[in-house]
Protein backbone atom coordinates (compact mmCIF):
# COMPACT_ATOMS: atom_id res chain seq x y z
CA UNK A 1 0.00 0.00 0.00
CA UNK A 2 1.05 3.38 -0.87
CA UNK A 3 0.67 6.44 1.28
CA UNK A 4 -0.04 9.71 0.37
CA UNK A 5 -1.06 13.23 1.55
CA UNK A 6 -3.47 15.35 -0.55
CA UNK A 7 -3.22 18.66 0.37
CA UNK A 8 -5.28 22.03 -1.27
CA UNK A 9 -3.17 25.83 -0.92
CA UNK A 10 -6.15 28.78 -0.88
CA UNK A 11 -3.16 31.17 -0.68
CA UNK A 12 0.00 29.36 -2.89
CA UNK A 13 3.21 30.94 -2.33
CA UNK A 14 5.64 29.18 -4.88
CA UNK A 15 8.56 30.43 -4.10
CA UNK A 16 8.25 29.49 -0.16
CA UNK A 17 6.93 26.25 -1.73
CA UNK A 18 10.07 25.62 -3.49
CA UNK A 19 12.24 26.78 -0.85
CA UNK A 20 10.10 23.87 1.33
CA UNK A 21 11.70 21.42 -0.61
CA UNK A 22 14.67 20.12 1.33
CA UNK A 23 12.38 20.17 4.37
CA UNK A 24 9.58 18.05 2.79
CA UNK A 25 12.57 15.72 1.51
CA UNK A 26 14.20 15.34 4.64
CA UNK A 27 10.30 14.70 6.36
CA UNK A 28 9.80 12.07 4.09
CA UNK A 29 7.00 13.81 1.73
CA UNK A 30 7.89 13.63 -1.97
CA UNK A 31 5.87 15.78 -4.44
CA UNK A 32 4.10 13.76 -7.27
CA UNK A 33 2.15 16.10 -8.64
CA UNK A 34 0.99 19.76 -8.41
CA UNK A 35 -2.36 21.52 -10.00
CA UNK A 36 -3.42 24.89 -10.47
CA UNK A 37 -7.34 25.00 -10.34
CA UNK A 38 -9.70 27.26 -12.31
CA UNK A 39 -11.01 28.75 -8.75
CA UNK A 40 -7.02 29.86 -7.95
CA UNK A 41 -6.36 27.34 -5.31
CA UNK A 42 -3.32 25.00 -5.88
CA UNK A 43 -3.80 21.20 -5.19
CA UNK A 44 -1.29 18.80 -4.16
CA UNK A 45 -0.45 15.19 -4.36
CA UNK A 46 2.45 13.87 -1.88
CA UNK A 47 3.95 10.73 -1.53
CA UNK A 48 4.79 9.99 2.02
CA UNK A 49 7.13 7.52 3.74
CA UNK A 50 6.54 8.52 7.31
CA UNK A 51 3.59 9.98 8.82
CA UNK A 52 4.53 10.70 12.16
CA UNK A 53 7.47 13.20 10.12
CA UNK A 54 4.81 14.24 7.38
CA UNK A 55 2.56 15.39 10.48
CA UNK A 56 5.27 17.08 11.97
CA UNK A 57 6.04 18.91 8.67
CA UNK A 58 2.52 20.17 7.87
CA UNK A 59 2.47 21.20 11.71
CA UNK A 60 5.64 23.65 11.13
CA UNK A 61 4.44 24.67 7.76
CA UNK A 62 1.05 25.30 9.40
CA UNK A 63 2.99 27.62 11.98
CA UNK A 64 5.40 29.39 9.62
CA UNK A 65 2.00 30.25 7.57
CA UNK A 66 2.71 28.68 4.30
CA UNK A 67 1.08 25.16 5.35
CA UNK A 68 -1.84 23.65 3.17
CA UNK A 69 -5.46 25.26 3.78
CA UNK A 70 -6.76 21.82 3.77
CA UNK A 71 -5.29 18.09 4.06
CA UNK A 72 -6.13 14.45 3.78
CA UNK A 73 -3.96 11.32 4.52
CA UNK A 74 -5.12 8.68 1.48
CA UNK A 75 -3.46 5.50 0.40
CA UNK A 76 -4.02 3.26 -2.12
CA UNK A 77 -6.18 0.15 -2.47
C-alpha cells in the first residue's frame, strides 16, 4: 500500500513552496504532482514515507503560515 497526503493551498506561495523542498525531503514527503485549479487554489499530491514526520512537517508549515489550507492522509487500495 502506498501512502499519500493530498493537500489544497487557498493562498500558494511558490517560491516558499520551493524553498520547502529540502524540508519536505528530509520529512519524508515527496511531491508527485501539483495543480493549479480554475477557482485559484493549488492542489497537491504527496507521496509519504513517514507519517509521524509528514505530520510534523505540515504542523511547522502550518505555523510558519505557508502550510496547506486543507489536508487528507489517502493511500491506495
Amino acid at each position: 500500500m502506498s501512502h499519500q497526503l493530498l493537500a489544497r493551498y487557498d493562498s500558494f506561495d511558490k517560491t516558499a513552496f520551493d524553498g520547502d523542498a529540502e524540508n519536505r525531503s528530509t520529512a519524508g514527503v515527496s511531491l508527485l504532482q501539483l495543480w493549479h485549479a480554475t477557482t485559484g487554489s493549488h492542489w497537491a499530491l504527496f507521496n509519504i514515507s513517514d507519517a509521524d514526520k509528514a505530520r510534523a512537517w505540515l504542523d511547522k508549515t502550518a505555523a510558519l503560515g505557508h502550510g496547506p489550507t486543507e489536508h487528507h492522509f489517502v493511500e491506495t487500495v
